[in-house]
C-alpha atoms as a PDB file:
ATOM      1  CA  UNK A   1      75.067 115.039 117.135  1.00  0.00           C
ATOM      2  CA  UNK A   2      74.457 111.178 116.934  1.00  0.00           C
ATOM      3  CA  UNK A   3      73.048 109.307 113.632  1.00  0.00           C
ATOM      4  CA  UNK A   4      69.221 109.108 113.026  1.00  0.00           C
ATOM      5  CA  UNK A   5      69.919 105.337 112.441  1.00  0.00           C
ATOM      6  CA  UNK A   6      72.133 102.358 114.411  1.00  0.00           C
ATOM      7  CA  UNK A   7      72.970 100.450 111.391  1.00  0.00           C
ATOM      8  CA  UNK A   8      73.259 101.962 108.471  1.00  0.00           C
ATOM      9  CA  UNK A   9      73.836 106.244 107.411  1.00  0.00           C
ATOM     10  CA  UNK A  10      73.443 105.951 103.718  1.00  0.00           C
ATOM     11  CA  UNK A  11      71.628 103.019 102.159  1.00  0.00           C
ATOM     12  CA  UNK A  12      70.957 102.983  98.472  1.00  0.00           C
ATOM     13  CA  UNK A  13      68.473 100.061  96.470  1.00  0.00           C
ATOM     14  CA  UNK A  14      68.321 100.632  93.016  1.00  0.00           C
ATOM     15  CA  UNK A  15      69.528 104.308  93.057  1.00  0.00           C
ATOM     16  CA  UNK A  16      68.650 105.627  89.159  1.00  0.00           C
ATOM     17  CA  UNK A  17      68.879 109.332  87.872  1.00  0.00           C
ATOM     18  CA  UNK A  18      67.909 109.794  84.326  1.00  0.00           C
ATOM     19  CA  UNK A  19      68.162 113.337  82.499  1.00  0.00           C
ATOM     20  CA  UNK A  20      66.103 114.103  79.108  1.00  0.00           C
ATOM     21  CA  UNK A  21      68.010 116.720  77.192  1.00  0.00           C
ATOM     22  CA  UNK A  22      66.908 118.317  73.649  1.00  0.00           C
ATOM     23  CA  UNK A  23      68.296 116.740  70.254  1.00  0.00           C
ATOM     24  CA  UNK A  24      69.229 119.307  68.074  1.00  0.00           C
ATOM     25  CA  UNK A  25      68.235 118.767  64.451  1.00  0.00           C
ATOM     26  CA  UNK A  26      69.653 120.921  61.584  1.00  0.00           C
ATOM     27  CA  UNK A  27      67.084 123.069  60.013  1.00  0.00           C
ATOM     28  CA  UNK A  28      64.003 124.758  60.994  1.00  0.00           C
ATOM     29  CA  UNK A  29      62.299 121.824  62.377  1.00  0.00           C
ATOM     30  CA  UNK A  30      63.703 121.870  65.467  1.00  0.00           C
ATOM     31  CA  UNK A  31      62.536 125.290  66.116  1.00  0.00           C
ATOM     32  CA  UNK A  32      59.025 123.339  66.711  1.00  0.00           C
ATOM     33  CA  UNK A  33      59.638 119.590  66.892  1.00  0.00           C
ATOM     34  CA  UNK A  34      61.702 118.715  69.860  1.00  0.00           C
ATOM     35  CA  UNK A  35      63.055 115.119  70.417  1.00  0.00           C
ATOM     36  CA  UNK A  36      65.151 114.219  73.121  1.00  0.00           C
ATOM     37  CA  UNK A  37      67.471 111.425  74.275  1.00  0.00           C
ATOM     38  CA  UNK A  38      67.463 110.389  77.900  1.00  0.00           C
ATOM     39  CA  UNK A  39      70.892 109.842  79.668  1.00  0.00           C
ATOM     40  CA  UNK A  40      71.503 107.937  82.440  1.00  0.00           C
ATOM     41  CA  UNK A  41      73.880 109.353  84.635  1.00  0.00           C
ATOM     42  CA  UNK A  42      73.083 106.490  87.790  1.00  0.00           C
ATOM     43  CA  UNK A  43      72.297 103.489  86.736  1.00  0.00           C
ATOM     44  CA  UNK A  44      70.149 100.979  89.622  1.00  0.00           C
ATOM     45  CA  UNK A  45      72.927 100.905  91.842  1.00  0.00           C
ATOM     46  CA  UNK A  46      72.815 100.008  95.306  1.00  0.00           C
ATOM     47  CA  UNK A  47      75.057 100.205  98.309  1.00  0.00           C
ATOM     48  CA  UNK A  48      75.519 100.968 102.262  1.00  0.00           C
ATOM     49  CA  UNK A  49      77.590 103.154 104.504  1.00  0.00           C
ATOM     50  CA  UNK A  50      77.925 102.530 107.964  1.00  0.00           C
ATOM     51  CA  UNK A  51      78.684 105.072 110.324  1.00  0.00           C
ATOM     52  CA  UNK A  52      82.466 105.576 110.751  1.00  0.00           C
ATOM     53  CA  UNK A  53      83.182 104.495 107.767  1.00  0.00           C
ATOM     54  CA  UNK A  54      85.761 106.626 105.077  1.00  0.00           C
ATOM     55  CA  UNK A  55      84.653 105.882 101.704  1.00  0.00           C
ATOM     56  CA  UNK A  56      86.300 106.775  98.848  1.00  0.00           C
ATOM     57  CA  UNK A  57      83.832 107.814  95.972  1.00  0.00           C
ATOM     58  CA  UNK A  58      85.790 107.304  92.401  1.00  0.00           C
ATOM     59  CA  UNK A  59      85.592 107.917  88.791  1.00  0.00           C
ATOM     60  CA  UNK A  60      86.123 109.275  85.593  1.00  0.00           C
ATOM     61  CA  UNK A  61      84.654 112.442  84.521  1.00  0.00           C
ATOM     62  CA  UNK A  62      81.025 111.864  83.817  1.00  0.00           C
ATOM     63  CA  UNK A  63      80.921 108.768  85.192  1.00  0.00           C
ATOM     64  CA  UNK A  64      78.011 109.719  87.731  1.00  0.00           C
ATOM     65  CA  UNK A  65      79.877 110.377  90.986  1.00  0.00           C
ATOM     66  CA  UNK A  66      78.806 113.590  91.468  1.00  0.00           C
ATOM     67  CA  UNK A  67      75.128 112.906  90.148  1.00  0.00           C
ATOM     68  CA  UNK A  68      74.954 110.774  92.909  1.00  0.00           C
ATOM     69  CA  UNK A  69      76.824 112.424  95.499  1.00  0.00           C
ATOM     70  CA  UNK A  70      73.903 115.552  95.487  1.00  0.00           C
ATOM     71  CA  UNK A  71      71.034 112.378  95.546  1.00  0.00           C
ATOM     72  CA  UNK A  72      72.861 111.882  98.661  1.00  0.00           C
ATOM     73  CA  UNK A  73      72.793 115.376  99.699  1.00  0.00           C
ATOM     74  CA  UNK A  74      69.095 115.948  98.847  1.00  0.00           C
ATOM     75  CA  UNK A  75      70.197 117.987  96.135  1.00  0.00           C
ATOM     76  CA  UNK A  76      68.537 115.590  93.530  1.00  0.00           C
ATOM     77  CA  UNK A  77      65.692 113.374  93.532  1.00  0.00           C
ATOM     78  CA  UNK A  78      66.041 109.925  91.742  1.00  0.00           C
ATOM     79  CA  UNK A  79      64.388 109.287  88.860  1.00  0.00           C
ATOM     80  CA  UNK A  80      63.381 105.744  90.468  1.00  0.00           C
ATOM     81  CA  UNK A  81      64.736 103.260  93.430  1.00  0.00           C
ATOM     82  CA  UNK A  82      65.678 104.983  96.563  1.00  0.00           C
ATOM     83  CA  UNK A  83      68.697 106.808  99.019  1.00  0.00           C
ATOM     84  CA  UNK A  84      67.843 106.858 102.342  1.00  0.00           C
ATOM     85  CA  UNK A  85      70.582 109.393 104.460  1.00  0.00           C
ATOM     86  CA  UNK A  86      70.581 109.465 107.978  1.00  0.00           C
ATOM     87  CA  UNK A  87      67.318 107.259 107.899  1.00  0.00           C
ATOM     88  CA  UNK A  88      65.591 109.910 106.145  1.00  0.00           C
ATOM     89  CA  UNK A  89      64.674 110.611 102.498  1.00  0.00           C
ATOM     90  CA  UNK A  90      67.705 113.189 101.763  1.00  0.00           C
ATOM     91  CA  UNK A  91      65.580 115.428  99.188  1.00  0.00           C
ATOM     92  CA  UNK A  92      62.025 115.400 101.202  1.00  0.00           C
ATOM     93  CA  UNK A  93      64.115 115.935 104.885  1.00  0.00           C
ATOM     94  CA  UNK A  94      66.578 118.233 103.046  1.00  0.00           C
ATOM     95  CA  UNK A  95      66.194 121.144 106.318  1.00  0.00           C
ATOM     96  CA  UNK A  96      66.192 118.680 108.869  1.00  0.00           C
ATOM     97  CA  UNK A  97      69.581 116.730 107.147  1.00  0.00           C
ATOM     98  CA  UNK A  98      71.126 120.066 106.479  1.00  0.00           C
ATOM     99  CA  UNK A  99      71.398 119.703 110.447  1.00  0.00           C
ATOM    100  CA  UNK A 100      73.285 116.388 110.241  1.00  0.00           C
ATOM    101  CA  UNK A 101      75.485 116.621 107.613  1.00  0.00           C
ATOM    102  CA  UNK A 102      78.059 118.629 106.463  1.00  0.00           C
ATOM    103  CA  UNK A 103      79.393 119.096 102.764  1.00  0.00           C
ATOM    104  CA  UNK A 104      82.396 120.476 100.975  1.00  0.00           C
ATOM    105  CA  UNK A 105      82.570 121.308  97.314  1.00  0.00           C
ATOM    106  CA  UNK A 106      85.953 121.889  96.168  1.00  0.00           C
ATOM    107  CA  UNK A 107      84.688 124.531  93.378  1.00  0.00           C
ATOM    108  CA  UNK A 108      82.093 126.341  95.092  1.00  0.00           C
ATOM    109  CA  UNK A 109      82.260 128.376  98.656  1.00  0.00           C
ATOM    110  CA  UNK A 110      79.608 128.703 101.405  1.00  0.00           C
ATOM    111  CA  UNK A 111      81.348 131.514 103.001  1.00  0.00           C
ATOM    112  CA  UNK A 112      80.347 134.945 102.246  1.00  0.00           C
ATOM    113  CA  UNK A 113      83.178 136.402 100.095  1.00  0.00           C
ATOM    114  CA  UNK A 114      83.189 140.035 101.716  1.00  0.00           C
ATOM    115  CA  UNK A 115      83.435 138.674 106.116  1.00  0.00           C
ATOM    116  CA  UNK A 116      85.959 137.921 107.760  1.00  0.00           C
ATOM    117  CA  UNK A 117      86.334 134.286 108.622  1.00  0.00           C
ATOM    118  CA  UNK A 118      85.393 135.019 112.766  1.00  0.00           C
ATOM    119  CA  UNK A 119      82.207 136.915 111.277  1.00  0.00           C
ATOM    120  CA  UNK A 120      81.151 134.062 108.852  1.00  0.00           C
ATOM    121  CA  UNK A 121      81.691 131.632 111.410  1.00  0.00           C
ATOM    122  CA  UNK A 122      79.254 133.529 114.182  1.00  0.00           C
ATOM    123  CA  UNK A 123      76.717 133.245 111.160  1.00  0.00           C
ATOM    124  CA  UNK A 124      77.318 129.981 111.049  1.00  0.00           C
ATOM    125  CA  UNK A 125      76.988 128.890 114.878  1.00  0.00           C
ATOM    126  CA  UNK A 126      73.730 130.823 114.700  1.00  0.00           C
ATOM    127  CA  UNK A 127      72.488 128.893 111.346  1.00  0.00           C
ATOM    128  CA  UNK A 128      72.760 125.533 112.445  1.00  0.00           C
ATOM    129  CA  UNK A 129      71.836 126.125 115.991  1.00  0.00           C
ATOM    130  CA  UNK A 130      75.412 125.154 117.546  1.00  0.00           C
ATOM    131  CA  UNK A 131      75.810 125.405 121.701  1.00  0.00           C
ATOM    132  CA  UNK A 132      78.293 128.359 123.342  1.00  0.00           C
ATOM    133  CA  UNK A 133      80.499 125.921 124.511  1.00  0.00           C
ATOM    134  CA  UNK A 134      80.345 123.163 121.877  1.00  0.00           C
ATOM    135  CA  UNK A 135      81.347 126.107 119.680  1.00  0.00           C
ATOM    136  CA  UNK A 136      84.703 127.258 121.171  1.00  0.00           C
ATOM    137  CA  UNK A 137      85.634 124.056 121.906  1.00  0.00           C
ATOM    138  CA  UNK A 138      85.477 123.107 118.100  1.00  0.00           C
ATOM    139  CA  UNK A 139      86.855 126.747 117.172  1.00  0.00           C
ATOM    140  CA  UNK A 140      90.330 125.410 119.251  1.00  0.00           C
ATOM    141  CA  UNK A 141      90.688 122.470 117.776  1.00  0.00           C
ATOM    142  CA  UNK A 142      89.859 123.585 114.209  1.00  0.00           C
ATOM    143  CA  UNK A 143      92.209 126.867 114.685  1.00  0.00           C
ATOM    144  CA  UNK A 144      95.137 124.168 116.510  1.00  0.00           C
ATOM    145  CA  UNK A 145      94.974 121.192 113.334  1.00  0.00           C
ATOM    146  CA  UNK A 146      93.556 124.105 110.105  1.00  0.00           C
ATOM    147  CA  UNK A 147      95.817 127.101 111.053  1.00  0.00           C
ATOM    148  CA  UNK A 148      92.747 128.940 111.719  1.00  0.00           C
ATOM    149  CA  UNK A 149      94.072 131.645 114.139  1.00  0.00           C
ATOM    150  CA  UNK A 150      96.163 133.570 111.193  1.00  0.00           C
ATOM    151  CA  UNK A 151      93.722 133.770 108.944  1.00  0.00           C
ATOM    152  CA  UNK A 152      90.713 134.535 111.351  1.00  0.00           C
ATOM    153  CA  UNK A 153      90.272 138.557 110.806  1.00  0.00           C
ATOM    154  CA  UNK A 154      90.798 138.273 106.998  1.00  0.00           C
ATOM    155  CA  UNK A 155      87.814 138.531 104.689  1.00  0.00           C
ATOM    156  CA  UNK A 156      87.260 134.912 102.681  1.00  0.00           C
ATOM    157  CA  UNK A 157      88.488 137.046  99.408  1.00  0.00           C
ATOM    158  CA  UNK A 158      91.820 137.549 101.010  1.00  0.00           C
ATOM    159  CA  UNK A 159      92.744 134.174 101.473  1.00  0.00           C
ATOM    160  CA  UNK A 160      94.648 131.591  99.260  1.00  0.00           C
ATOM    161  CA  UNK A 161      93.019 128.874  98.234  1.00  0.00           C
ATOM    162  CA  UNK A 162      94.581 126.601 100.676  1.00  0.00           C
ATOM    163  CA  UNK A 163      93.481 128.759 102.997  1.00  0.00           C
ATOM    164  CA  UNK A 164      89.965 129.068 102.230  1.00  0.00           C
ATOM    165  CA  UNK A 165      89.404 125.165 101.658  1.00  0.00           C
ATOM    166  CA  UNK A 166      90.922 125.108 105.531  1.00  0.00           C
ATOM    167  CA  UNK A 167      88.349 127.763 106.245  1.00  0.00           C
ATOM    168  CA  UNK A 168      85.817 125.676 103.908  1.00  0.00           C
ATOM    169  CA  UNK A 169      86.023 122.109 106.157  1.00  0.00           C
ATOM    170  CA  UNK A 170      85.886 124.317 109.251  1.00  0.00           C
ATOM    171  CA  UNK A 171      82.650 125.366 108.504  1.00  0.00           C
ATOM    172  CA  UNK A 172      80.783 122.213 106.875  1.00  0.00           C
ATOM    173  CA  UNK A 173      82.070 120.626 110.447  1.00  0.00           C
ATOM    174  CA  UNK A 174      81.417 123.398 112.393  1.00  0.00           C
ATOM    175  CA  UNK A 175      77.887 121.649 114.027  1.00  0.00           C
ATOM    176  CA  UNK A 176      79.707 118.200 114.472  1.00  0.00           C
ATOM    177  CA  UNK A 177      77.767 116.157 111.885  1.00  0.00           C
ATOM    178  CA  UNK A 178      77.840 112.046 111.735  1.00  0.00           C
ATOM    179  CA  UNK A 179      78.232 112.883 108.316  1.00  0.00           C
ATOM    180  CA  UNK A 180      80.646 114.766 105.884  1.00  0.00           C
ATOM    181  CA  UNK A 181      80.725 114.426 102.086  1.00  0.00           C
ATOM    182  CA  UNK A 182      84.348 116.206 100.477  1.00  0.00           C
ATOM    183  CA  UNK A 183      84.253 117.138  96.673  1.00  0.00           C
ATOM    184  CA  UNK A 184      87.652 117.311  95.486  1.00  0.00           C
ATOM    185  CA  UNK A 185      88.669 119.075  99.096  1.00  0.00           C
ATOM    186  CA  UNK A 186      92.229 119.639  98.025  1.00  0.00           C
ATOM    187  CA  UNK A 187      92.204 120.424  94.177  1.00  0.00           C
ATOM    188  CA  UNK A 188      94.516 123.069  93.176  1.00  0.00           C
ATOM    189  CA  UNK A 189      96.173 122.900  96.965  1.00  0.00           C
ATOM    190  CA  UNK A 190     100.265 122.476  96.988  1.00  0.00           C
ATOM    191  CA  UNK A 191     101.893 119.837  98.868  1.00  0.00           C
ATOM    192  CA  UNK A 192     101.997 120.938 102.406  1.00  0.00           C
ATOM    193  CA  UNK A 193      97.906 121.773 102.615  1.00  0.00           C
ATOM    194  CA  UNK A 194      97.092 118.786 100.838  1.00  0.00           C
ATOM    195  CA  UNK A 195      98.718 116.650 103.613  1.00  0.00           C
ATOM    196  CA  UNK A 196      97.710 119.294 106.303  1.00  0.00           C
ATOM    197  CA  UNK A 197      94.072 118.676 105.221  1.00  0.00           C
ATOM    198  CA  UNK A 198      94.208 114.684 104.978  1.00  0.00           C
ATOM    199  CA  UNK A 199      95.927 114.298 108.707  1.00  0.00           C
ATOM    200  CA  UNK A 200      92.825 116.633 109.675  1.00  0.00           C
ATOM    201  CA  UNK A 201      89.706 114.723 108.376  1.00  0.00           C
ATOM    202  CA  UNK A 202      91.744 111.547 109.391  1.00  0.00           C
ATOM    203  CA  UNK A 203      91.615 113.230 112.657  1.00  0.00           C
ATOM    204  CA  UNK A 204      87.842 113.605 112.581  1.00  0.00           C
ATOM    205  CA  UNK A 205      87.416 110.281 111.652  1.00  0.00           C
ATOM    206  CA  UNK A 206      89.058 108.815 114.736  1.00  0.00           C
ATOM    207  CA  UNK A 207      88.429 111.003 117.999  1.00  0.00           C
ATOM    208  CA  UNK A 208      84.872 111.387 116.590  1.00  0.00           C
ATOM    209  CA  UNK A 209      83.815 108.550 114.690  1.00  0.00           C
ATOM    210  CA  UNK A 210      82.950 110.840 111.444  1.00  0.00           C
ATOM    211  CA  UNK A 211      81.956 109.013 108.516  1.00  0.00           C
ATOM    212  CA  UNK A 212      83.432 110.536 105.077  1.00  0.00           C
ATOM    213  CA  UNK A 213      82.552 110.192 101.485  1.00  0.00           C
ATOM    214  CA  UNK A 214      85.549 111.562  99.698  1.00  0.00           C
ATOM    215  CA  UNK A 215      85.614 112.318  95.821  1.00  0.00           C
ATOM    216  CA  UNK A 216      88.692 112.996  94.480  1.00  0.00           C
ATOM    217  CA  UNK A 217      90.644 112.510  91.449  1.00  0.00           C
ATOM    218  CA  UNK A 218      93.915 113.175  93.299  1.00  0.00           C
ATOM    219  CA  UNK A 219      94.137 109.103  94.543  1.00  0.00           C
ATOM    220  CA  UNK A 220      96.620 110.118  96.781  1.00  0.00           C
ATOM    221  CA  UNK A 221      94.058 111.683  99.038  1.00  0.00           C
ATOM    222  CA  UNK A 222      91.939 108.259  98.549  1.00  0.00           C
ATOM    223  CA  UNK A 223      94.922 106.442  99.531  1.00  0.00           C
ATOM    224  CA  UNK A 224      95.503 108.612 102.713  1.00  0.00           C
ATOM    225  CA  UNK A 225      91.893 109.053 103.914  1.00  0.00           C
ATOM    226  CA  UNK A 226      89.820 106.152 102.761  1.00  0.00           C
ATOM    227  CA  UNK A 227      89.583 102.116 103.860  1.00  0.00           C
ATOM    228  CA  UNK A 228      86.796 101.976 101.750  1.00  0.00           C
ATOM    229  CA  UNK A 229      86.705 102.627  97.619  1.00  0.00           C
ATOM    230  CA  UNK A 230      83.343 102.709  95.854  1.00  0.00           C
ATOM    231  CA  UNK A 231      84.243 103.125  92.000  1.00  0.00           C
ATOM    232  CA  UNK A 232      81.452 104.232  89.801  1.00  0.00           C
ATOM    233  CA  UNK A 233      81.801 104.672  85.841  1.00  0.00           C
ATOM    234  CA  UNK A 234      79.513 105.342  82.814  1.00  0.00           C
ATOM    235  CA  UNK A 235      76.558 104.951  85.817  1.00  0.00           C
ATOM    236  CA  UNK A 236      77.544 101.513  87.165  1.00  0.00           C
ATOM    237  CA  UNK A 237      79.217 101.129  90.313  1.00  0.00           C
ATOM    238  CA  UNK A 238      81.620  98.380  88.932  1.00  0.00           C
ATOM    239  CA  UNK A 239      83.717  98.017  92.988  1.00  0.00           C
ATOM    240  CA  UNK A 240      83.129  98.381  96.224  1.00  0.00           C
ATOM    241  CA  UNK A 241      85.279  96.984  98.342  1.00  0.00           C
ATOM    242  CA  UNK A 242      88.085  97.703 100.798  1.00  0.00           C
ATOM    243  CA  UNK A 243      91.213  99.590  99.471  1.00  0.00           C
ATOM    244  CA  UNK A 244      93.397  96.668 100.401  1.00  0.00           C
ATOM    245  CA  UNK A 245      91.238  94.350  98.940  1.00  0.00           C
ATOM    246  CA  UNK A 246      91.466  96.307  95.630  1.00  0.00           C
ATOM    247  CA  UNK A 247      95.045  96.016  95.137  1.00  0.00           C
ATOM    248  CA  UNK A 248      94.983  91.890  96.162  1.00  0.00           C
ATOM    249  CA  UNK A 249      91.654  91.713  93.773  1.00  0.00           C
ATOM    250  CA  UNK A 250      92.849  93.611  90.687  1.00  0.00           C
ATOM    251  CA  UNK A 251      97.006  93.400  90.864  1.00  0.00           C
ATOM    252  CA  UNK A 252      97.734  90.168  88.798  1.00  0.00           C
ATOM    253  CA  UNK A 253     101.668  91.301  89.345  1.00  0.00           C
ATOM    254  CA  UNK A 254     103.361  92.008  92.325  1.00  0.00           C
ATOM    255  CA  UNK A 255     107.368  93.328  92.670  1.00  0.00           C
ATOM    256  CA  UNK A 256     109.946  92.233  95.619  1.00  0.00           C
ATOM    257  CA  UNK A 257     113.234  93.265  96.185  1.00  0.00           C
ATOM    258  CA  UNK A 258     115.793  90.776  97.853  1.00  0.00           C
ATOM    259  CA  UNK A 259     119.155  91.096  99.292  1.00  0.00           C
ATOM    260  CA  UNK A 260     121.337  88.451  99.235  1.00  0.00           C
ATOM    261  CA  UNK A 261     124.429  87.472 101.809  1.00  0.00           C
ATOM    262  CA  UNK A 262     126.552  86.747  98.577  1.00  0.00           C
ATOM    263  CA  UNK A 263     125.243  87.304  94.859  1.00  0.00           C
ATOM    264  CA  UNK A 264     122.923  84.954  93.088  1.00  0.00           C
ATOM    265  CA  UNK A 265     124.126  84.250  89.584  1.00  0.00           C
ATOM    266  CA  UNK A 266     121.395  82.973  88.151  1.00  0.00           C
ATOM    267  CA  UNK A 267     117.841  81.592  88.847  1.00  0.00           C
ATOM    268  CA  UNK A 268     114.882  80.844  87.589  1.00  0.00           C
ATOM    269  CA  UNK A 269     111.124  80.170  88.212  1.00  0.00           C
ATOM    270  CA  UNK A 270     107.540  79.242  86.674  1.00  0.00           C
ATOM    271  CA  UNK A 271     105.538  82.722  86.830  1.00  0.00           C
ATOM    272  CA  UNK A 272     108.516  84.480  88.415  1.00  0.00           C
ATOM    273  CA  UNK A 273     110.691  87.603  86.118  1.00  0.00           C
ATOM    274  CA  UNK A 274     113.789  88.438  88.134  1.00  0.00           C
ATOM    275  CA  UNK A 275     116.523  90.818  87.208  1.00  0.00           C
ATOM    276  CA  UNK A 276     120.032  91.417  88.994  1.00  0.00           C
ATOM    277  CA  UNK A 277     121.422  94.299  90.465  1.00  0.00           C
ATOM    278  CA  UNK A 278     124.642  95.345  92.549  1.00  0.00           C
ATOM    279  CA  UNK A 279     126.730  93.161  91.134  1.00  0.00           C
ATOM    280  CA  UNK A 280     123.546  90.097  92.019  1.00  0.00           C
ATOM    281  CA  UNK A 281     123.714  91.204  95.859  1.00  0.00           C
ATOM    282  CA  UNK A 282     119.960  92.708  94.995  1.00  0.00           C
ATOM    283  CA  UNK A 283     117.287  91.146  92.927  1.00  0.00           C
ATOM    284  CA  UNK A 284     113.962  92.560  91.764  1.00  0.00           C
ATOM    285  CA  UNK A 285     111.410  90.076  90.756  1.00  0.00           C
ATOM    286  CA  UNK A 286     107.937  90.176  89.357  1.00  0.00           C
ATOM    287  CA  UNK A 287     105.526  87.676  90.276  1.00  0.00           C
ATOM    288  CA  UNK A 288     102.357  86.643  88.861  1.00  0.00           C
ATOM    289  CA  UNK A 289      99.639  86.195  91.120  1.00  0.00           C
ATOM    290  CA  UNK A 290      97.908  84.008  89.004  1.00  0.00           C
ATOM    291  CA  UNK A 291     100.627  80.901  88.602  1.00  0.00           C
ATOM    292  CA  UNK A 292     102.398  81.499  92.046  1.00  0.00           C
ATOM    293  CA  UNK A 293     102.971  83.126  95.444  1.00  0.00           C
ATOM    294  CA  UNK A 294     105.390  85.412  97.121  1.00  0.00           C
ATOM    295  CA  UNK A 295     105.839  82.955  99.509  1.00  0.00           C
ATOM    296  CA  UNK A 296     106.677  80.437  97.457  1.00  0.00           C
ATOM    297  CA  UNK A 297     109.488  82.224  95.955  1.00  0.00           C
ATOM    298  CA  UNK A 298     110.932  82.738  98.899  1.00  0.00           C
ATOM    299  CA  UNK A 299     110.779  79.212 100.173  1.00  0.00           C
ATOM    300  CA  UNK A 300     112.332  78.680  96.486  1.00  0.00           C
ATOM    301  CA  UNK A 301     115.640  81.236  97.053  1.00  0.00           C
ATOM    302  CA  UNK A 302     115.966  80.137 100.274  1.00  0.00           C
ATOM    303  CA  UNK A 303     117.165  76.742  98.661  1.00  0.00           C
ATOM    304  CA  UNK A 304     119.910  78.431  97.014  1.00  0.00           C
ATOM    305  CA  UNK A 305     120.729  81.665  98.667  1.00  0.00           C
ATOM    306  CA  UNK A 306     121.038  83.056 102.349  1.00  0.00           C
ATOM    307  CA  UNK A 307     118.326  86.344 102.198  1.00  0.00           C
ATOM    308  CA  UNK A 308     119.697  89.277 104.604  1.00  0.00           C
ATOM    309  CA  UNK A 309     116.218  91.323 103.555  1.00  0.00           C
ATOM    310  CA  UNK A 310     113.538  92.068 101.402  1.00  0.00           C
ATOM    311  CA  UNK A 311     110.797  94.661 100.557  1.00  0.00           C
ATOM    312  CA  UNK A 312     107.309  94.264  98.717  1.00  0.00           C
ATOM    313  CA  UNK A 313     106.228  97.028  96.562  1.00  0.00           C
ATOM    314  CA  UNK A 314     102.805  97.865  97.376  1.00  0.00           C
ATOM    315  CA  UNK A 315     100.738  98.439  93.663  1.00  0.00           C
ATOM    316  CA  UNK A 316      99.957 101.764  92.892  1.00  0.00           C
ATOM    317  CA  UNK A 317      96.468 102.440  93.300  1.00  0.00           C
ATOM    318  CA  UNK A 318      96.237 104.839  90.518  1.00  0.00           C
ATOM    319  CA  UNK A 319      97.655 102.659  88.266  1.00  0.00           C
ATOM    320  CA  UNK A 320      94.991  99.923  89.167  1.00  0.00           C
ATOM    321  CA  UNK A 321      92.129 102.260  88.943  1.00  0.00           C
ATOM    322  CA  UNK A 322      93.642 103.239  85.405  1.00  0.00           C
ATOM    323  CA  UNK A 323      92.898 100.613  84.424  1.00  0.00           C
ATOM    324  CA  UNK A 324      89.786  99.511  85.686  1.00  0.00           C
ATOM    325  CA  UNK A 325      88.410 102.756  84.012  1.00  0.00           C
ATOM    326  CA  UNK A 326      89.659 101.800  80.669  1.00  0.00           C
ATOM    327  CA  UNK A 327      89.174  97.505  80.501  1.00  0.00           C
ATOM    328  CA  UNK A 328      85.356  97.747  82.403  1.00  0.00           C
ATOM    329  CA  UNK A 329      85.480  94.118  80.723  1.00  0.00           C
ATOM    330  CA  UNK A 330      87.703  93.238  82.982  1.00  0.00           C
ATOM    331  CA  UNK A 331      85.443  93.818  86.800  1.00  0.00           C
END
């Protein structure tokens, strides 16, 4: 099913979602006197998705993501500015979106706990209206990449939970929507579904041009899934920008191994930390971004030393988003 719109699937201006909630007084009083405080969970942000994209939708607990993840969904309406999904208003098209999207929440099933998997999925095809043949040619390819086929006479209680979040993606796909949102898909999930999982909305992404909003505080999956990492905390969306961008924008150190033809005794550099090892046949350095370059360093030990190899540590992502959670004063 092709996108409702040619430019953009999600477009958010000034996206804000307030919530009033009771302040409890001591005494009596509050019995009859109610005052409240209004928090805002979203806070005027905006932003775009364009279809194909894989967007990975960060941040700390309470932060907002998931607030605005059900805007999105037509689950909420904002308290002011506005979400458009699929060219539609997500909340007042909710039925007719339902069609075009699919959704995953990590904590919550829409299978029916008591049928089989084949059973639930019948219910399914009928639900969202899904062709004969469009259906068993998805049912192959979901039961080749998700393991479906061993699990597909069990009733959803009987399965692990790696098996039922396989199950889960199945069915929010099971209509081929333009559009999937994934809420913590692989929380609680060992190694081998976790990766089994990530290969298969990768998958999606390329031989049908799905675009994915992926929450997740597993940053592995972010890492694996996602080009694209919106980061959203105490209501503000403080990044949004390419994942490799993050790492170039937000790493003021980066780390390089070299190996050396014969050892390096010594040597030193402005903005530059190195430490021997093997005898001063291997070097790591640390280099600060901010007073020089990688490629000035090696133009620099190539003055003094013959360089068989070397290897760039790519930052850790988690680390970065660490700390962009904790220093906001520093986005």
């Amino acid at each position: 099913m092709e996108p409702s719109v040619s430019t953009d699937i999600i477009e958010a201006r000034n996206l804000t979602r307030d919530y009033k909630i009771a302040k409890r007084d001591e005494g009596a009083k509050y019995v009859f006197v109610r005052k409240y405080e209004t928090i805002h969970a979203v806070k005027a942000i905006d932003f775009t998705v364009k279809p194909g994209e894989t967007v990975g939708f960060v941040g700390p607990n309470g932060a907002g993501k998931s607030t605005a993840i059900k805007m999105m969904t037509g689950i909420l309406v904002p308290t002011s500015g506005t979400i458009r999904v699929l060219g539609r208003d997500p909340f007042a098209s909710r039925k007719q979106n339902a069609l075009e999207i699919g959704v995953v929440f990590g904590q919550r099933s829409q299978l029916w706990w008591e049928l089989p998997i084949s059973d639930a999925f019948t219910l399914l095809r009928k639900l969202y209206r899904v062709p004969k043949e469009k259906y068993e040619a998805n049912l192959k390819l979901y039961k080749e990449y998700l393991d479906l086929e061993s699990i597909w006479n069990q009733a959803v209680r009987q399965l692990s939970l790696g098996q039922r979040m396989r199950a889960e993606i199945a069915a929010a796909i099971l209509h081929n929507p333009p559009l999937l949102f994934l809420d913590e898909p692989t929380v609680g999930l060992d190694i081998v579904a976790k990766r089994q999982i990530r290969a298969f909305i990768k998958r999606l992404n390329t031989d049908y041009g799905t675009t994915v909003i992926l929450t997740s505080h597993d940053i592995k999956d972010i890492e694996e899934v996602c080009e694209r990492i919106m980061l959203i905390n105490n209501g503000t969306l403080t990044v949004d920008c390419p994942l490799a961008e993050l790492r170039s924008r937000f790493q003021a150190n980066s780390v390089v191994t070299v190996n050396f033809e014969k050892p390096l005794a010594a040597f030193d550099m402005p903005g530059v930390t190195g430490a021997p090892e093997k005898d001063g046949l291997t070097w790591r350095f640390e280099i600060d971004k901010n007073i020089t370059t990688m490629g000035h360093l090696v133009f620099e030990l190539s003055k003094t030393a013959e360089i068989v190899d070397m290897q760039a540590a790519n930052p850790a992502v988690e680390d970065i988003i660490h700390d962009l959670y904790i220093n906001e004063n520093t986005l």
